[in-house]
C-alpha atoms as a PDB file:
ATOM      1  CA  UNK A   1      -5.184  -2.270  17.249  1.00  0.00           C
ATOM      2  CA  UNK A   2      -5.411  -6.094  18.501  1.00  0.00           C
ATOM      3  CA  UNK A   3      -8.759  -6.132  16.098  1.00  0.00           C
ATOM      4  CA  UNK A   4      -7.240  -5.097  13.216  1.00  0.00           C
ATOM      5  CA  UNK A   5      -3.786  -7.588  14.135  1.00  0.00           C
ATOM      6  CA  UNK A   6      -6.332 -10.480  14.905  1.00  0.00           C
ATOM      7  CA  UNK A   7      -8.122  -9.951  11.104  1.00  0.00           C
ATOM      8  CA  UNK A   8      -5.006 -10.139   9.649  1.00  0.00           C
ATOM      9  CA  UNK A   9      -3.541 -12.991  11.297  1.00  0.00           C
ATOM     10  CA  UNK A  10      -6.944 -14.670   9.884  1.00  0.00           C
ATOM     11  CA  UNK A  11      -5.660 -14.550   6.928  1.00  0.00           C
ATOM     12  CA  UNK A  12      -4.369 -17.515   4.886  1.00  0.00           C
ATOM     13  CA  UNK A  13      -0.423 -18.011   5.307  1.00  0.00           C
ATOM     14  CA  UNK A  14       0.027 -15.099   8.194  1.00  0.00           C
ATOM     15  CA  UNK A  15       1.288 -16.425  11.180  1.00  0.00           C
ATOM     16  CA  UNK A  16       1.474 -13.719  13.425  1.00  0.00           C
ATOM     17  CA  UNK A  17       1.293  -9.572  13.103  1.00  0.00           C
ATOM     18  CA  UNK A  18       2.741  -6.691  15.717  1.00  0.00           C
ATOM     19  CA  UNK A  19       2.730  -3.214  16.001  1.00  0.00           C
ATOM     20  CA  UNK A  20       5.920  -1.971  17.025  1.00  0.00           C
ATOM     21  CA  UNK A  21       7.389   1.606  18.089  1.00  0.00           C
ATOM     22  CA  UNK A  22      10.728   2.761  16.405  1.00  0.00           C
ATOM     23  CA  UNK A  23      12.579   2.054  19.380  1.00  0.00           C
ATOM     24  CA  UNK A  24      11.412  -1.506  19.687  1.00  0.00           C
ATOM     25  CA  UNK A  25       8.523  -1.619  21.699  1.00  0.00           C
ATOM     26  CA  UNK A  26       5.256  -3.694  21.367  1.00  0.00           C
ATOM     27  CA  UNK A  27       2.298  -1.534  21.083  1.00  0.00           C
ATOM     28  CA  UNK A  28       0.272  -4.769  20.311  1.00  0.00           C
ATOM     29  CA  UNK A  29       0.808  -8.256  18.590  1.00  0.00           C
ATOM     30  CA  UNK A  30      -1.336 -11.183  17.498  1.00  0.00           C
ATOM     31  CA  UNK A  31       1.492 -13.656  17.427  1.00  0.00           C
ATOM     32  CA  UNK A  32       1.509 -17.581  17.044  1.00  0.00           C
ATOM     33  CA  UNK A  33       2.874 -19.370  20.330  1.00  0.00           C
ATOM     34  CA  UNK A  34       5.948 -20.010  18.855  1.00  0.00           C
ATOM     35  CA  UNK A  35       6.747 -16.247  18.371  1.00  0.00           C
ATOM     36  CA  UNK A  36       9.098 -14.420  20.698  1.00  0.00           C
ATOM     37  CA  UNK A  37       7.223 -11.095  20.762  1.00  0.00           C
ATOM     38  CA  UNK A  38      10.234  -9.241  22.581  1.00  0.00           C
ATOM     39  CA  UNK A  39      12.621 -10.731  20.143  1.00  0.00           C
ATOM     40  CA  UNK A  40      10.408  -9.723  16.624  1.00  0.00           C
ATOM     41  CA  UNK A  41      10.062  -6.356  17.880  1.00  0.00           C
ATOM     42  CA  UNK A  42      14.133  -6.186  18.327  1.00  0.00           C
ATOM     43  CA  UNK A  43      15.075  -7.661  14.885  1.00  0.00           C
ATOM     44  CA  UNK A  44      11.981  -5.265  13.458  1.00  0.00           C
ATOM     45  CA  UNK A  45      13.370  -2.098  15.118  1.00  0.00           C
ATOM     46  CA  UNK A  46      17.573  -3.075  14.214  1.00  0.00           C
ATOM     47  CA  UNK A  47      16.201  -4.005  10.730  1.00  0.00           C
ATOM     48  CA  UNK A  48      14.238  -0.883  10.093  1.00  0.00           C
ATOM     49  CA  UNK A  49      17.162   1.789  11.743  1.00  0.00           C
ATOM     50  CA  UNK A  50      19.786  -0.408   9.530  1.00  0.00           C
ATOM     51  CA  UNK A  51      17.524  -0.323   6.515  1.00  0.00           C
ATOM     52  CA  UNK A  52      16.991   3.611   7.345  1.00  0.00           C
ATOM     53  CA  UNK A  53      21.035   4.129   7.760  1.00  0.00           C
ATOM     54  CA  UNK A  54      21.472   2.649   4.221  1.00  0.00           C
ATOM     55  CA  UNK A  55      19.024   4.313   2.322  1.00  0.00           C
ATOM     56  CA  UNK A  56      20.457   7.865   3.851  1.00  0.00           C
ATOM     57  CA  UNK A  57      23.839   6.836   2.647  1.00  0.00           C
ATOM     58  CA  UNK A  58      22.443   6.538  -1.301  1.00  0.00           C
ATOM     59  CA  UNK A  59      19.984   9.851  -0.604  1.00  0.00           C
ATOM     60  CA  UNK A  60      16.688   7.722  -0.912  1.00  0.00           C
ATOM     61  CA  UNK A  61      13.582   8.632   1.163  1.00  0.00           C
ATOM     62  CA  UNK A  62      12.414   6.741   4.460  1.00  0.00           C
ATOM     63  CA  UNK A  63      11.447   3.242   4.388  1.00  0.00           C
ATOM     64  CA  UNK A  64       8.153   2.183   3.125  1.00  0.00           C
ATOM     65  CA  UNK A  65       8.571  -1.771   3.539  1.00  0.00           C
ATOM     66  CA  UNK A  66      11.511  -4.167   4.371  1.00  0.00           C
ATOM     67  CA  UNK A  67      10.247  -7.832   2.762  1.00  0.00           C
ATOM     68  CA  UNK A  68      12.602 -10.637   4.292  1.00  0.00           C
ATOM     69  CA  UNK A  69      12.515 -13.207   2.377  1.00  0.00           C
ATOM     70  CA  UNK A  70      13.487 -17.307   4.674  1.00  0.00           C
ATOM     71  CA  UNK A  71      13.319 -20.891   3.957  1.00  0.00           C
ATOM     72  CA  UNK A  72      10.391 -20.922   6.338  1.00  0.00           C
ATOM     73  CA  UNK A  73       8.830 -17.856   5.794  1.00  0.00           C
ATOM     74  CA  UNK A  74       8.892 -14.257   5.292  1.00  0.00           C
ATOM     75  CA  UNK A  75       8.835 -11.074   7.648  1.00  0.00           C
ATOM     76  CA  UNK A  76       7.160  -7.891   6.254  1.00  0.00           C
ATOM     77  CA  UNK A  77       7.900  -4.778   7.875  1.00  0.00           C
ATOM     78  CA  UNK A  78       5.353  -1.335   7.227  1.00  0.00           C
ATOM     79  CA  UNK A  79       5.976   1.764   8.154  1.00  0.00           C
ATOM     80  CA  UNK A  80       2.595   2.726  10.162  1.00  0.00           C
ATOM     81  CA  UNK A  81       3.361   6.161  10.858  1.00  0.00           C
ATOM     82  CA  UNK A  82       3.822   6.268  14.168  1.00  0.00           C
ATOM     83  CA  UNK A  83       5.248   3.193  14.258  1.00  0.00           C
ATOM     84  CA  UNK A  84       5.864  -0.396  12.335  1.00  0.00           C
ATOM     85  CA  UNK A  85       3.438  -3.263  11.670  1.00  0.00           C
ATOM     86  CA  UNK A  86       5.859  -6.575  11.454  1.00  0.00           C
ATOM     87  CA  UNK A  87       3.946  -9.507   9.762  1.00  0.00           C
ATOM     88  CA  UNK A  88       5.660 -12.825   9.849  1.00  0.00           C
ATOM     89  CA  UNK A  89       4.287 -15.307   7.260  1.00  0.00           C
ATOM     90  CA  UNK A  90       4.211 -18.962   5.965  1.00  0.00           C
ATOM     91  CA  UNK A  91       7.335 -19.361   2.851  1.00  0.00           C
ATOM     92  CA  UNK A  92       4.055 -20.274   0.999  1.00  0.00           C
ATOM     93  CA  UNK A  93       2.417 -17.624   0.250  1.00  0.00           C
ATOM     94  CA  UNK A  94       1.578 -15.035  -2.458  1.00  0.00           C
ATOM     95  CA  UNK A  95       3.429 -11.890  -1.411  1.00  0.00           C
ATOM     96  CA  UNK A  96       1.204 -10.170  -3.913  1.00  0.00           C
ATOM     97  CA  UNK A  97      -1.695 -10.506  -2.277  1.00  0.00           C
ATOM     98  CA  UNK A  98      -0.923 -10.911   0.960  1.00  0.00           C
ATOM     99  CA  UNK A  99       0.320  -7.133   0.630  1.00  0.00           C
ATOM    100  CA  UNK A 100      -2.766  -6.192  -0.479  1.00  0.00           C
ATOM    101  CA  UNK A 101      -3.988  -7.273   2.970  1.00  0.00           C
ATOM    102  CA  UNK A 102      -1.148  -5.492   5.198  1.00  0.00           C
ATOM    103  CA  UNK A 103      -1.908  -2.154   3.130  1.00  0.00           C
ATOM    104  CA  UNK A 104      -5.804  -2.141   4.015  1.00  0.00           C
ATOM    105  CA  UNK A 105      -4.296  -2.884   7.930  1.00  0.00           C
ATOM    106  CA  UNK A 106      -1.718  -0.329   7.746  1.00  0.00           C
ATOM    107  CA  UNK A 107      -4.311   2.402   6.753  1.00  0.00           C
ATOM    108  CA  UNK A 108      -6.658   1.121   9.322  1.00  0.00           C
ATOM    109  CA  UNK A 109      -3.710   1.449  11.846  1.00  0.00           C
ATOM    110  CA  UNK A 110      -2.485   4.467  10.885  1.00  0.00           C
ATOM    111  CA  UNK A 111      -6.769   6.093  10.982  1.00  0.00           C
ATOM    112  CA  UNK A 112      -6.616   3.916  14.162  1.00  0.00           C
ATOM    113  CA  UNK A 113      -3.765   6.618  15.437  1.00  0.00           C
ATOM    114  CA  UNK A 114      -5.096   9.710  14.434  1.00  0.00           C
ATOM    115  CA  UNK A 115      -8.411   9.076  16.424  1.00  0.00           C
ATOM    116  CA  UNK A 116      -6.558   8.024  19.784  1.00  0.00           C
ATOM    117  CA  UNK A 117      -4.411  11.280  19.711  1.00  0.00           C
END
């Protein structure tokens, strides 16, 4: 997992990526120094059971992504499977294909999973 969170932190505009359980514990991260890991995994977990909450209430499926969108950047939350990559980037860059990136590291996470079990 830190392999594939360190390759995608190389990429241009990400500052920092985790892996994070549905109760809100790291699993991994490859976070800047200025990045509470503790407190991303928090917000990621309250954000994804709120988001979950809300989309039961209007009978839509589970959450794919959560895209939050800040003056100084943006924090991109994928459901992994077994749990949530949170990707926290520069306000700069091209969501388009910066997504393109997470994807190919969620599907590497989520392969990652089924070999460990």
């Amino acid at each position: 997992m830190k392999r594939i969170l360190a390759e995608l932190t190389d990429k241009v505009g990400v500052r920092g990526a985790a892996v994070v359980t549905r109760d809100g514990m790291v699993a991994a991260s490859a976070l800047d120094g200025g990045t509470d890991e503790d407190a991303l995994a928090a917000i990621g977990a309250s954000l994804v059971l709120n988001t979950v909450k809300a989309l039961m209430n209007v009978h839509m499926e589970d959450v794919e992504r959560v895209v939050i969108v800040g003056t100084r950047g943006k924090i991109i939350l994928v459901d992994a499977g077994f749990a949530f990559l949170i990707v926290v980037t520069d306000h700069t860059i091209n969501l388009d294909v910066t997504m393109l990136d997470i994807a190919a590291a969620t599907y590497r996470l989520r392969k990652a999973s089924r070999l460990e079990v």
